[in-house]
PDB file of N, CA and C in Angstrom:
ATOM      1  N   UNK A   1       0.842  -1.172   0.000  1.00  0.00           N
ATOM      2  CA  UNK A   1       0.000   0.000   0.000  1.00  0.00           C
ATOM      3  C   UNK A   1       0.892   1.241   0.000  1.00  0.00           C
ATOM      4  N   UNK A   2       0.326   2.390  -0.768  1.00  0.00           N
ATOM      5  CA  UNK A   2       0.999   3.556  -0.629  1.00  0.00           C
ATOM      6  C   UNK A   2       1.062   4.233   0.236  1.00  0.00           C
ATOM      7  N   UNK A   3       1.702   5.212   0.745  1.00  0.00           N
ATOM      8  CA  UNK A   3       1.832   5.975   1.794  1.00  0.00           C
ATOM      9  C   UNK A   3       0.858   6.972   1.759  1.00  0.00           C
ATOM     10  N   UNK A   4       0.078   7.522   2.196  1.00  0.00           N
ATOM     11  CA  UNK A   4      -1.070   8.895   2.385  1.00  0.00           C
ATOM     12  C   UNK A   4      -2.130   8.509   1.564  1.00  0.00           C
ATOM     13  N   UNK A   5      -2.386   6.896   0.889  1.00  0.00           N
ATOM     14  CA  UNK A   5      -3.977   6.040   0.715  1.00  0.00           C
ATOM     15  C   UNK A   5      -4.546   5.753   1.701  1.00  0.00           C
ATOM     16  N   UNK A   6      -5.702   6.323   1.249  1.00  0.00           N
ATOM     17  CA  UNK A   6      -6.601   4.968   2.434  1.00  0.00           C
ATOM     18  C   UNK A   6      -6.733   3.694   2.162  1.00  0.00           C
ATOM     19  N   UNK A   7      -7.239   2.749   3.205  1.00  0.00           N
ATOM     20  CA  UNK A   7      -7.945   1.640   2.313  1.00  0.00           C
ATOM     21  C   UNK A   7      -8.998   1.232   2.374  1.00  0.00           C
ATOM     22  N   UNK A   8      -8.987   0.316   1.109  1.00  0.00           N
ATOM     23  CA  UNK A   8     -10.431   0.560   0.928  1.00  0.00           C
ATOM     24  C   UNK A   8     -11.211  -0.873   1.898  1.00  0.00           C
ATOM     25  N   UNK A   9     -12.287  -0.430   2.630  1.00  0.00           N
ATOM     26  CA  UNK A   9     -12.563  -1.796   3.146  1.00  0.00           C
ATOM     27  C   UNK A   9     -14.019  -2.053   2.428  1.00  0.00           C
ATOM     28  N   UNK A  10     -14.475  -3.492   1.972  1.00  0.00           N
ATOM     29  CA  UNK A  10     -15.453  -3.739   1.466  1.00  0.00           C
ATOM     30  C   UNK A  10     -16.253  -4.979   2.498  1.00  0.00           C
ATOM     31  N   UNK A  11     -17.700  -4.319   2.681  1.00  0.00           N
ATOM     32  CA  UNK A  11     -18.577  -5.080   3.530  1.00  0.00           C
ATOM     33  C   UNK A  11     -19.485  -5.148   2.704  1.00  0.00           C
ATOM     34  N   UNK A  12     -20.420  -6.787   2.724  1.00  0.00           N
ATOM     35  CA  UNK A  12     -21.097  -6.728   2.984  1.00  0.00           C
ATOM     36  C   UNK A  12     -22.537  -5.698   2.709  1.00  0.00           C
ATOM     37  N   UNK A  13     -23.394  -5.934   1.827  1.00  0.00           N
ATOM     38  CA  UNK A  13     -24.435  -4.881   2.249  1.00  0.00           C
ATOM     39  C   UNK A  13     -25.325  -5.149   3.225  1.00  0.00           C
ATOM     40  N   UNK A  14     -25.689  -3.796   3.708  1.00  0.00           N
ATOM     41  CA  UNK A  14     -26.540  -3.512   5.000  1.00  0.00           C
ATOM     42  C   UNK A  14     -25.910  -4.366   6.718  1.00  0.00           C
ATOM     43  N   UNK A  15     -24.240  -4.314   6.134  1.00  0.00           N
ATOM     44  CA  UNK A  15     -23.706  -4.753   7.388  1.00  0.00           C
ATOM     45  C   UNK A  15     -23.291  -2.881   7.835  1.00  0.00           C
ATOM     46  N   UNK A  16     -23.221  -2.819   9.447  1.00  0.00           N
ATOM     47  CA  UNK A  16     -22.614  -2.082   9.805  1.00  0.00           C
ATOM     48  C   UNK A  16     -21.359  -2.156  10.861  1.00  0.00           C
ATOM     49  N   UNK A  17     -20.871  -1.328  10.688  1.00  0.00           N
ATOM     50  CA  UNK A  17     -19.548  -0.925  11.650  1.00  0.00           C
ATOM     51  C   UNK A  17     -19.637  -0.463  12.394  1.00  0.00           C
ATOM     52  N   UNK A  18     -19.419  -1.103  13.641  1.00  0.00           N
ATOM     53  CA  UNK A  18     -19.086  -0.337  15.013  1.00  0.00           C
ATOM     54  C   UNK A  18     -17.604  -0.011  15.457  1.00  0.00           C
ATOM     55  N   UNK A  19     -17.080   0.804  15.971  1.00  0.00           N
ATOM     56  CA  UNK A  19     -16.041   1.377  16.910  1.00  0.00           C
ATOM     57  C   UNK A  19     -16.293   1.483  18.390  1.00  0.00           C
ATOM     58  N   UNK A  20     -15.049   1.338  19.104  1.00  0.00           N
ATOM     59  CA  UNK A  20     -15.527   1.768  20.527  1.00  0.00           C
ATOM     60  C   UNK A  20     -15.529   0.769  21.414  1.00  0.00           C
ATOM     61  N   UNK A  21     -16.328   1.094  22.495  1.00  0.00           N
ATOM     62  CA  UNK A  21     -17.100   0.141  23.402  1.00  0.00           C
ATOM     63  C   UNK A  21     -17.974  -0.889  23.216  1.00  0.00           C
ATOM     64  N   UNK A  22     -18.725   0.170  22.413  1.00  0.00           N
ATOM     65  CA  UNK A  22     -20.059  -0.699  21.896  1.00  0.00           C
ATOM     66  C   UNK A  22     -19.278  -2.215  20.955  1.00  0.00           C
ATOM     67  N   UNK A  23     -18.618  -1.922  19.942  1.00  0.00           N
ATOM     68  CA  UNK A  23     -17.722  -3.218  19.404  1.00  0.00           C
ATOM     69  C   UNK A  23     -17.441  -4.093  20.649  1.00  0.00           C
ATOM     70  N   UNK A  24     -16.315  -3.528  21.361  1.00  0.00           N
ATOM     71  CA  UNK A  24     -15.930  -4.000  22.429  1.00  0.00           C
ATOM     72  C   UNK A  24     -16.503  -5.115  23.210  1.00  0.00           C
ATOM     73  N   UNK A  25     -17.519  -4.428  23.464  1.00  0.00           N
ATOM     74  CA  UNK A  25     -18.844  -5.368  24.425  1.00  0.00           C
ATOM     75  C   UNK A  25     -19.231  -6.240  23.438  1.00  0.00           C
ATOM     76  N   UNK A  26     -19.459  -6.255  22.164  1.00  0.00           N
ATOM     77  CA  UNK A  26     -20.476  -6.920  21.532  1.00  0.00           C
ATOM     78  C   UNK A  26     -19.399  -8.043  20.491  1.00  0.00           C
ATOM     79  N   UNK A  27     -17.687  -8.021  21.228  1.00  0.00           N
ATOM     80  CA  UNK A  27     -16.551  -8.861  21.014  1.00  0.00           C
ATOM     81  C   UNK A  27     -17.159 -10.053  21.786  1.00  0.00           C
ATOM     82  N   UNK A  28     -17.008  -8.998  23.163  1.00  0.00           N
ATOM     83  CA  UNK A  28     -16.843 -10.068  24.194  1.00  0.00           C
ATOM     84  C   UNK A  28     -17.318 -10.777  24.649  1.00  0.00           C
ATOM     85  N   UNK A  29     -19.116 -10.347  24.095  1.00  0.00           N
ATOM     86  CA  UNK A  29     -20.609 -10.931  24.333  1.00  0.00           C
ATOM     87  C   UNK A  29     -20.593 -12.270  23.651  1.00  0.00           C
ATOM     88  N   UNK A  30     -19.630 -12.005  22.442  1.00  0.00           N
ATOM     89  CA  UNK A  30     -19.891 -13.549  21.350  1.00  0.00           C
ATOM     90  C   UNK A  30     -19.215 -14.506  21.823  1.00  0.00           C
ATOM     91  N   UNK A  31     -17.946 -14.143  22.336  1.00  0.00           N
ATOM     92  CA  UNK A  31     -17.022 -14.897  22.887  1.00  0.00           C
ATOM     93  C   UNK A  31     -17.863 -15.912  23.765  1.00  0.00           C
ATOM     94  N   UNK A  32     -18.078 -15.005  24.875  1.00  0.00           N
ATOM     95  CA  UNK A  32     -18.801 -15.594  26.145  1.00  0.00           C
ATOM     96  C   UNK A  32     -20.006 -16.800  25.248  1.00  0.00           C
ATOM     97  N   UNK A  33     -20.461 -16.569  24.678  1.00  0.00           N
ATOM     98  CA  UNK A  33     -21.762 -17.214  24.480  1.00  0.00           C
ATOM     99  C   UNK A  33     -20.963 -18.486  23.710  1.00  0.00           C
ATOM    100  N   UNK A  34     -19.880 -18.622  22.639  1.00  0.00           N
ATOM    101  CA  UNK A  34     -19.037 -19.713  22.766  1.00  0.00           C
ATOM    102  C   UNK A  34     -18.888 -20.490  24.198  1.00  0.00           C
ATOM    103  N   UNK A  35     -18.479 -19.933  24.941  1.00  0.00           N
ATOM    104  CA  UNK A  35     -17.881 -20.704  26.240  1.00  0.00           C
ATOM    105  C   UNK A  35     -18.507 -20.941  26.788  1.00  0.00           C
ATOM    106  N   UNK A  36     -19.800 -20.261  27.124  1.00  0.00           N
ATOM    107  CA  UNK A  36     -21.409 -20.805  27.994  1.00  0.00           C
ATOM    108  C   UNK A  36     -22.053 -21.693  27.079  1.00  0.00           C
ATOM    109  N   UNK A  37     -21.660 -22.101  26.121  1.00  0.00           N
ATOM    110  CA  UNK A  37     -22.115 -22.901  25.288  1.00  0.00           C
ATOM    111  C   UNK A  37     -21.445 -23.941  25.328  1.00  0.00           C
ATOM    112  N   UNK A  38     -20.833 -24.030  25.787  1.00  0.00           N
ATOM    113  CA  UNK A  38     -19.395 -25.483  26.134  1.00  0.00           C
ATOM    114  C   UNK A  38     -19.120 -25.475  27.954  1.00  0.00           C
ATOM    115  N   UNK A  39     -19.921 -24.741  28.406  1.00  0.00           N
ATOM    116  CA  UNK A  39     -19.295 -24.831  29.850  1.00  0.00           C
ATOM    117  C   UNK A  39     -19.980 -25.727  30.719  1.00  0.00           C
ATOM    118  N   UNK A  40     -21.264 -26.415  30.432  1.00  0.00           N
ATOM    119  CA  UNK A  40     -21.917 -27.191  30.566  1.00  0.00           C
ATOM    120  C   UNK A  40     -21.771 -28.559  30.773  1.00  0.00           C
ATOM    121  N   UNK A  41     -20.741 -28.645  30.032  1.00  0.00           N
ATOM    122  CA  UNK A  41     -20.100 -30.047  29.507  1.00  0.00           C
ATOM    123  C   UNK A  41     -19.125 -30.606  30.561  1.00  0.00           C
ATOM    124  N   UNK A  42     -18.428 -30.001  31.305  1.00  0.00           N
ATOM    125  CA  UNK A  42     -17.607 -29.912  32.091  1.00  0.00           C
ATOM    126  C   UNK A  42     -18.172 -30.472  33.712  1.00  0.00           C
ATOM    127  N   UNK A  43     -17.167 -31.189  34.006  1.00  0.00           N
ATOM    128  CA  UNK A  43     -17.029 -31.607  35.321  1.00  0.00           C
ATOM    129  C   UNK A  43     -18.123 -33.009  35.349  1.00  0.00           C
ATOM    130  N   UNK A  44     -17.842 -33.946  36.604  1.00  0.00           N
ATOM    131  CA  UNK A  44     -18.399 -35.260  36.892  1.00  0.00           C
ATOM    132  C   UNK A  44     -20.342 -34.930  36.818  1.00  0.00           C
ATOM    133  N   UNK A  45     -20.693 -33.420  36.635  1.00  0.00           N
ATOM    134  CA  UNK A  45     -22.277 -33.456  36.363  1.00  0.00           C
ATOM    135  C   UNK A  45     -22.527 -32.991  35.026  1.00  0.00           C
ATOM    136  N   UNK A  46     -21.428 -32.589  34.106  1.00  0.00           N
ATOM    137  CA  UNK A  46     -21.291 -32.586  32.655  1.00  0.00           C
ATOM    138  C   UNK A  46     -22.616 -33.026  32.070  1.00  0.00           C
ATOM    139  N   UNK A  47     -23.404 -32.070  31.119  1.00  0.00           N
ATOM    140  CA  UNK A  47     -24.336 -32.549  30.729  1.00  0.00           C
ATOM    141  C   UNK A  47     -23.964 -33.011  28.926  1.00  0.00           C
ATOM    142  N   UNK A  48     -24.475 -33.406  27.807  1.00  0.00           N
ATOM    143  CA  UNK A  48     -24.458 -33.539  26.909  1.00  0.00           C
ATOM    144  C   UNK A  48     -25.304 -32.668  26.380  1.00  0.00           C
ATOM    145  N   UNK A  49     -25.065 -32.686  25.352  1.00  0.00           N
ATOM    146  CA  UNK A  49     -25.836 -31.782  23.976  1.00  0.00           C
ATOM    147  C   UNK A  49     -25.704 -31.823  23.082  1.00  0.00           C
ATOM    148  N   UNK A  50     -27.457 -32.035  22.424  1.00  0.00           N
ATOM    149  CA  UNK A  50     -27.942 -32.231  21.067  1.00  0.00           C
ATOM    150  C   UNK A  50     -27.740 -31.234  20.133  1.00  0.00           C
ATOM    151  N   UNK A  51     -26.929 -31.692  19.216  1.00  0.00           N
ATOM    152  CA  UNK A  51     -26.989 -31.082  18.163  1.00  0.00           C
ATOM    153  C   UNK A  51     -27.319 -31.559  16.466  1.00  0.00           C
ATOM    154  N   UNK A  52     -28.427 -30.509  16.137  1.00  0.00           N
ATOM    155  CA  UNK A  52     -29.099 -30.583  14.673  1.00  0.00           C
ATOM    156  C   UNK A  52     -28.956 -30.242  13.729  1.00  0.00           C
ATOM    157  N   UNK A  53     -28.319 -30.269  12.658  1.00  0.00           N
ATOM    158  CA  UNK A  53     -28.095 -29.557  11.689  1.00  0.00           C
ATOM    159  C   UNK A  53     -28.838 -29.437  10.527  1.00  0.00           C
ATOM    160  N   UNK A  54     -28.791 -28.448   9.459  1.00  0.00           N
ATOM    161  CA  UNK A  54     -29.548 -28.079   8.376  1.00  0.00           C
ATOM    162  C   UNK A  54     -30.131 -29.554   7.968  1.00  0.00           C
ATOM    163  N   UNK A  55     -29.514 -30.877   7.771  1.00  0.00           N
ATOM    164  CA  UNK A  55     -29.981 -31.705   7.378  1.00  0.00           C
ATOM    165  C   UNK A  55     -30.686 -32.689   8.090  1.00  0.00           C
ATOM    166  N   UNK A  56     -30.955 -32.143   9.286  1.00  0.00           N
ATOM    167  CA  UNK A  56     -31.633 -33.336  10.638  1.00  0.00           C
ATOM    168  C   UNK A  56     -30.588 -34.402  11.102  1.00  0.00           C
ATOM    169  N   UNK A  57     -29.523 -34.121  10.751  1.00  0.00           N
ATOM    170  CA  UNK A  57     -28.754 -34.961  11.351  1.00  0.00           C
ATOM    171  C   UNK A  57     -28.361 -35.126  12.535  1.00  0.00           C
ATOM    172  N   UNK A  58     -28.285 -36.031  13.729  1.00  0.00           N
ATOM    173  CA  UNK A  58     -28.216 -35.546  15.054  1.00  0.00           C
ATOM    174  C   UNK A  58     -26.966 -35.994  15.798  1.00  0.00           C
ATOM    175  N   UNK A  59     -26.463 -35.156  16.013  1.00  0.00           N
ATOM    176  CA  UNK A  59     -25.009 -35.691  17.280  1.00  0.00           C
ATOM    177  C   UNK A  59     -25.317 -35.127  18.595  1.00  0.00           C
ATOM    178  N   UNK A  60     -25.227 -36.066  19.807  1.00  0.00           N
ATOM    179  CA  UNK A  60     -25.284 -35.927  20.533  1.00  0.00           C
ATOM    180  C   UNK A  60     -23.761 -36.638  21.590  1.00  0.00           C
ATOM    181  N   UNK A  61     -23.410 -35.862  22.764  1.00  0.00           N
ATOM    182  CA  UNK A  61     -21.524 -35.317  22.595  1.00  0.00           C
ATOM    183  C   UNK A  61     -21.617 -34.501  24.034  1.00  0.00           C
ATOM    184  N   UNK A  62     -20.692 -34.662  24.687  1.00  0.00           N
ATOM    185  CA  UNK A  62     -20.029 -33.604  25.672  1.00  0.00           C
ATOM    186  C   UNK A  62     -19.260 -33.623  25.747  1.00  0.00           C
ATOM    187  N   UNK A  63     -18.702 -33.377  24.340  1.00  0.00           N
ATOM    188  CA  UNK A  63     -17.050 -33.213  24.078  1.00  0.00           C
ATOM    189  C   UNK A  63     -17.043 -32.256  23.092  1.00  0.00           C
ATOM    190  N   UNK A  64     -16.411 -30.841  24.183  1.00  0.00           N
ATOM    191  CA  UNK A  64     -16.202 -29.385  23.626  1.00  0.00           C
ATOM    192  C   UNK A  64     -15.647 -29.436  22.101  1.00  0.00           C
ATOM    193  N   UNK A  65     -14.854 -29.895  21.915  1.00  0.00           N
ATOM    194  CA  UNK A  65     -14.268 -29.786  20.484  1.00  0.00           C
ATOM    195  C   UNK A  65     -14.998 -30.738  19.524  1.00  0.00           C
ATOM    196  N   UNK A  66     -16.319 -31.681  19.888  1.00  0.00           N
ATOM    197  CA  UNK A  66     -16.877 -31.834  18.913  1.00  0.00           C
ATOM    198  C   UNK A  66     -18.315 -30.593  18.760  1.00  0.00           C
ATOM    199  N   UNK A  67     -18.719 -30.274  20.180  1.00  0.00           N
ATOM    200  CA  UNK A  67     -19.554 -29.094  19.652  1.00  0.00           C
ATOM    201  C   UNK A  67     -18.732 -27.849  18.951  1.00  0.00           C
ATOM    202  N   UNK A  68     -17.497 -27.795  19.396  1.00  0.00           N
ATOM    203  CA  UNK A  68     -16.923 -26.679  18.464  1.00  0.00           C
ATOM    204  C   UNK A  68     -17.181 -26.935  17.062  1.00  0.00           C
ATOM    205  N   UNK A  69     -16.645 -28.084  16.724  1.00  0.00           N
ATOM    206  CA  UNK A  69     -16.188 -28.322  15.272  1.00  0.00           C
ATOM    207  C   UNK A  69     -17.448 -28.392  14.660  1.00  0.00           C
ATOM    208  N   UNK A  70     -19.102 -28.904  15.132  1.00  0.00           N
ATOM    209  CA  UNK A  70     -20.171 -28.984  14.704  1.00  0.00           C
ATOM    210  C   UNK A  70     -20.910 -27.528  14.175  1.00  0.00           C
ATOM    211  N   UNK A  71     -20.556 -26.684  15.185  1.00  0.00           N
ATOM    212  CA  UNK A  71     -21.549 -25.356  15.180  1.00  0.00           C
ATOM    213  C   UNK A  71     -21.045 -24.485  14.140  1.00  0.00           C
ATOM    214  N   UNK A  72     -22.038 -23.305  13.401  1.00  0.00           N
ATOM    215  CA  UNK A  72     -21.344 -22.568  12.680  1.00  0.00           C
ATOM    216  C   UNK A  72     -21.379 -21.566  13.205  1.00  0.00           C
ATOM    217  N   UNK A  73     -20.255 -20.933  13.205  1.00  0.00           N
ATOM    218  CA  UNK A  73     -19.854 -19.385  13.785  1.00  0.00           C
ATOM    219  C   UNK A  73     -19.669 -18.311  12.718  1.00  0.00           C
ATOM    220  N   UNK A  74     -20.313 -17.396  12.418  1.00  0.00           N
ATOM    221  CA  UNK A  74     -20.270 -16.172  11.738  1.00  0.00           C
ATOM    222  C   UNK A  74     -19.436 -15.099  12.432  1.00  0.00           C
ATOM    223  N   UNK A  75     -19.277 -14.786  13.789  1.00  0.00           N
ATOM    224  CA  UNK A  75     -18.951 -13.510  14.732  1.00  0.00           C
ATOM    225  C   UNK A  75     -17.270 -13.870  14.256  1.00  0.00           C
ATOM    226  N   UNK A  76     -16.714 -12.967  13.953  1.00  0.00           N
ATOM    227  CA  UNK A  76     -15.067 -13.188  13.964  1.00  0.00           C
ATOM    228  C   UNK A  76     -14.369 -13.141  15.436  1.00  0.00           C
ATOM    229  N   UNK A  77     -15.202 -12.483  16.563  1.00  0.00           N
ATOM    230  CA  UNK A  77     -14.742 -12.737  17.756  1.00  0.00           C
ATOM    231  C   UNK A  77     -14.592 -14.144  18.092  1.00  0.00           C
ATOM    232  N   UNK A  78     -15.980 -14.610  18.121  1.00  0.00           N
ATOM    233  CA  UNK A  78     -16.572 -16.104  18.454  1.00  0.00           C
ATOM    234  C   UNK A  78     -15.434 -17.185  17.777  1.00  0.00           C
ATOM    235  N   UNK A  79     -15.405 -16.697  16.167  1.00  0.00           N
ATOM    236  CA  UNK A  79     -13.865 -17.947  15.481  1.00  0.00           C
ATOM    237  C   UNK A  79     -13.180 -17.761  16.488  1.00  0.00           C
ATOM    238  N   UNK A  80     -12.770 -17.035  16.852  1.00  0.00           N
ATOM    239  CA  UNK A  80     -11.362 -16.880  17.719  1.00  0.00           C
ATOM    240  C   UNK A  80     -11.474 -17.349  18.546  1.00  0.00           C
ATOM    241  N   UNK A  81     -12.665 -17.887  19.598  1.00  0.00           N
ATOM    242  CA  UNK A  81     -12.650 -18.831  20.743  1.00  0.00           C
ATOM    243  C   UNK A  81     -12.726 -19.958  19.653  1.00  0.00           C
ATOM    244  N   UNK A  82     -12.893 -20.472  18.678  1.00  0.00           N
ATOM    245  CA  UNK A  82     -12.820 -21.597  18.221  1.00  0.00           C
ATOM    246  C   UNK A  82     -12.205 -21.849  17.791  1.00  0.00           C
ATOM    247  N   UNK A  83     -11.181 -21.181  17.317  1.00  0.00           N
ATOM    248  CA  UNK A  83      -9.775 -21.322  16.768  1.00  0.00           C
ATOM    249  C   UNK A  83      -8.728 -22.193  17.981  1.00  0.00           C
ATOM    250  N   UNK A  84      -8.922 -20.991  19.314  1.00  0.00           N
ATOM    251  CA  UNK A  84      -8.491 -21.659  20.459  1.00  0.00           C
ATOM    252  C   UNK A  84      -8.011 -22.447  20.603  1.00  0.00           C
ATOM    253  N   UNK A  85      -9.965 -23.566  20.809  1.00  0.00           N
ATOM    254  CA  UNK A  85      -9.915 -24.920  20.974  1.00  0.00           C
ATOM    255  C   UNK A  85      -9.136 -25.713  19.624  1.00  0.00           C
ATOM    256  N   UNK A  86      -8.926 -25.151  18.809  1.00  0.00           N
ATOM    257  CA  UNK A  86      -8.499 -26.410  17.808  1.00  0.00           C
ATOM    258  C   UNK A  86      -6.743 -25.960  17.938  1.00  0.00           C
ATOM    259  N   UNK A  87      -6.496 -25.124  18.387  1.00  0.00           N
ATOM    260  CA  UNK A  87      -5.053 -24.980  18.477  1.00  0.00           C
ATOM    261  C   UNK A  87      -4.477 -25.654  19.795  1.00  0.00           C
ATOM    262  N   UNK A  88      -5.520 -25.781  20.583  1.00  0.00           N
ATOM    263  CA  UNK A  88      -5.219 -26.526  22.154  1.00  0.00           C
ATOM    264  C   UNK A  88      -5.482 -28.433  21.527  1.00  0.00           C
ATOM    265  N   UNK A  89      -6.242 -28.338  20.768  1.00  0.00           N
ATOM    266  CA  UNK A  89      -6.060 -29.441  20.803  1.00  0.00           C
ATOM    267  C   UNK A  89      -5.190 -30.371  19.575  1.00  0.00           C
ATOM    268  N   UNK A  90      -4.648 -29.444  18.505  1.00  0.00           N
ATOM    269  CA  UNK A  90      -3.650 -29.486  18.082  1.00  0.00           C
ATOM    270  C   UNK A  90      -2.088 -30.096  18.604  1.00  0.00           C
ATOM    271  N   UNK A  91      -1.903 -29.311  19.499  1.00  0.00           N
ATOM    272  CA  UNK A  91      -0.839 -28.822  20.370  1.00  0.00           C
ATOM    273  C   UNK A  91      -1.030 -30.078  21.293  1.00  0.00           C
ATOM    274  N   UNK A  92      -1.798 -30.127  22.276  1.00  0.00           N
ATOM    275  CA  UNK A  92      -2.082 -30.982  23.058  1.00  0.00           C
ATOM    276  C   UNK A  92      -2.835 -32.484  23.068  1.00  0.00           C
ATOM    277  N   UNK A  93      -3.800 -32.348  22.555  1.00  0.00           N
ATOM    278  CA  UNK A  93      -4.759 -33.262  22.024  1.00  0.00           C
ATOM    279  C   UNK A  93      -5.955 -32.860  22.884  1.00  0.00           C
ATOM    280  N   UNK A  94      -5.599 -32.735  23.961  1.00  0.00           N
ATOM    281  CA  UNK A  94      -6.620 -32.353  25.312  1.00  0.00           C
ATOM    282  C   UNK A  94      -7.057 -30.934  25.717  1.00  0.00           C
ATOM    283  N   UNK A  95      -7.921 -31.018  26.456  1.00  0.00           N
ATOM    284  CA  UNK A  95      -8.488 -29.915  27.038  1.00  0.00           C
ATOM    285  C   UNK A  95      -9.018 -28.645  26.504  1.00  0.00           C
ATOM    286  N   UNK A  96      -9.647 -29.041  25.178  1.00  0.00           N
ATOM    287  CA  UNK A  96     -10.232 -27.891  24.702  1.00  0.00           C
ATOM    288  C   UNK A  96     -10.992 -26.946  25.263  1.00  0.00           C
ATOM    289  N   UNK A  97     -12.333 -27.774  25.756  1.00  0.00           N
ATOM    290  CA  UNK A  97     -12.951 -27.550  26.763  1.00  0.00           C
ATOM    291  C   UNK A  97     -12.381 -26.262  27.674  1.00  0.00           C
ATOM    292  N   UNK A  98     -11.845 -27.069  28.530  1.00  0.00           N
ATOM    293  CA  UNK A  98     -11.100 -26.129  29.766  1.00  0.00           C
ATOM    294  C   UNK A  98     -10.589 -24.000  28.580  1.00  0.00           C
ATOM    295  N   UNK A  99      -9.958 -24.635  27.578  1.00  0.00           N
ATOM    296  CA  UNK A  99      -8.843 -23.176  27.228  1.00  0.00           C
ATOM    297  C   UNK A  99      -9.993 -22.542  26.656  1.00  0.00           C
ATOM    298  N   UNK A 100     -11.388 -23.133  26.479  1.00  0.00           N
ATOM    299  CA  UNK A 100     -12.311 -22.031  25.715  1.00  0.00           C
ATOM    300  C   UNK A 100     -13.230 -21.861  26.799  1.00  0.00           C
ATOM    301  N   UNK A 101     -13.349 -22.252  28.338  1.00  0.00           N
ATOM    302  CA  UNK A 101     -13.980 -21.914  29.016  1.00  0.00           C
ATOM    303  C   UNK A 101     -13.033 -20.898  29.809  1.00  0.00           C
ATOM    304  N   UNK A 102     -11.780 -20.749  30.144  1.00  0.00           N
ATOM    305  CA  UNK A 102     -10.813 -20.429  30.970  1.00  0.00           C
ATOM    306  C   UNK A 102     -10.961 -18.863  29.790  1.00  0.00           C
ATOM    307  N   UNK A 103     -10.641 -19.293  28.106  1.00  0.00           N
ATOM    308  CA  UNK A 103     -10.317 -17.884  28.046  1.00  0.00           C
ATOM    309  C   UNK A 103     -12.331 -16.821  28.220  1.00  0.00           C
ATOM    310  N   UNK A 104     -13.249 -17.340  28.037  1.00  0.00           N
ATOM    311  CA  UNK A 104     -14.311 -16.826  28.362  1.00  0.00           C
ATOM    312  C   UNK A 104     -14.789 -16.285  30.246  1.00  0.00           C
ATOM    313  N   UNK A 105     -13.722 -16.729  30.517  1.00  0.00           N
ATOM    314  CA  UNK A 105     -13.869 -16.534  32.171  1.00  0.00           C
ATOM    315  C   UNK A 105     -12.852 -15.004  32.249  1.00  0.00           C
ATOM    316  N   UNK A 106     -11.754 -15.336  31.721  1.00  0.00           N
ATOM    317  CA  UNK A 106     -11.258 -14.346  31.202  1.00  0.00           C
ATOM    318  C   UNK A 106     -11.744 -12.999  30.816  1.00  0.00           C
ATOM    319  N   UNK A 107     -12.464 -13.285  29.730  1.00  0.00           N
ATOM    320  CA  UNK A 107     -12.928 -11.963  28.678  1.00  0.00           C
ATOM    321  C   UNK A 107     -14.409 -11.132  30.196  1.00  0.00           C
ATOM    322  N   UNK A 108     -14.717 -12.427  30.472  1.00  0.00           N
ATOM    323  CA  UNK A 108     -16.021 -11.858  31.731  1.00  0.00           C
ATOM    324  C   UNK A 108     -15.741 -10.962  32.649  1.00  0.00           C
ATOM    325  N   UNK A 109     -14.269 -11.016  32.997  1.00  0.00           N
ATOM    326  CA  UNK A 109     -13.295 -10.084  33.680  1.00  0.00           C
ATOM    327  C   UNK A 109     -12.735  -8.558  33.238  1.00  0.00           C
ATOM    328  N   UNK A 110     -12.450  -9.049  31.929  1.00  0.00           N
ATOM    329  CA  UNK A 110     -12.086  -7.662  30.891  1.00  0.00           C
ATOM    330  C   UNK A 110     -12.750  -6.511  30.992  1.00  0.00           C
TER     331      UNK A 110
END
C-alpha cells in the first residue's frame, strides 16, 4: 500500500460498523456465548448436547471440540474462541474444553 492512501474496506451490504465500546462489548458478548455454550459439559455433572443440523442430522456429545467443530460461527470474535480450541487441541490433544472456558472466564473479567 501507498503511503497517504486509504484503504479501501469492502462489507457486505446492510452490514454495519461499530467502533468503541459498543464493538468491544459486543466482542466479548460472542465470545462468552461460545464458552457458555461449552461450559456445561464440564465436570463429573457434565451434561451432553444435542446437536441438529440443516440436514436433521443428530449428534449428541459432551465433548467441547466436537460441539466446536459442529456449530457454525459467523462472529469473527466467536472464530477466535474456536480457533483456540483447535489450536489446544492441536498442540495438546486435550483440554479444549477447559482453554475455551478459561479464556471466556477471562474476557467476563475484561
Amino acid at each position: 500500500m501507498m503511503t497517504g492512501q486509504q484503504p479501501i474496506i469492502v462489507l457486505k451490504e446492510g452490514t454495519k460498523r461499530e467502533r468503541g465500546r459498543g464493538a468491544q462489548g459486543n466482542n466479548i458478548m460472542a465470545a462468552r456465548a461460545i464458552s457458555d455454550a461449552v461450559k456445561s459439559t464440564l465436570g463429573p455433572k457434565g451434561m451432553d448436547k444435542m446437536l441438529v443440523d440443516s440436514m436433521g442430522d443428530v449428534v449428541v456429545t459432551n465433548d467441547g471440540a466436537t460441539i466446536l467443530k459442529e456449530i457454525d460461527v459467523e462472529h469473527p470474535a466467536a472464530k477466535m474462541i474456536v480457533e483456540v480450541a483447535k489450536s489446544q487441541d492441536e498442540e495438546c490433544g486435550d483440554g479444549t474444553t477447559s482453554a475455551v472456558v478459561l479464556t471466556g472466564e477471562l474476557l467476563k473479567y475484561a
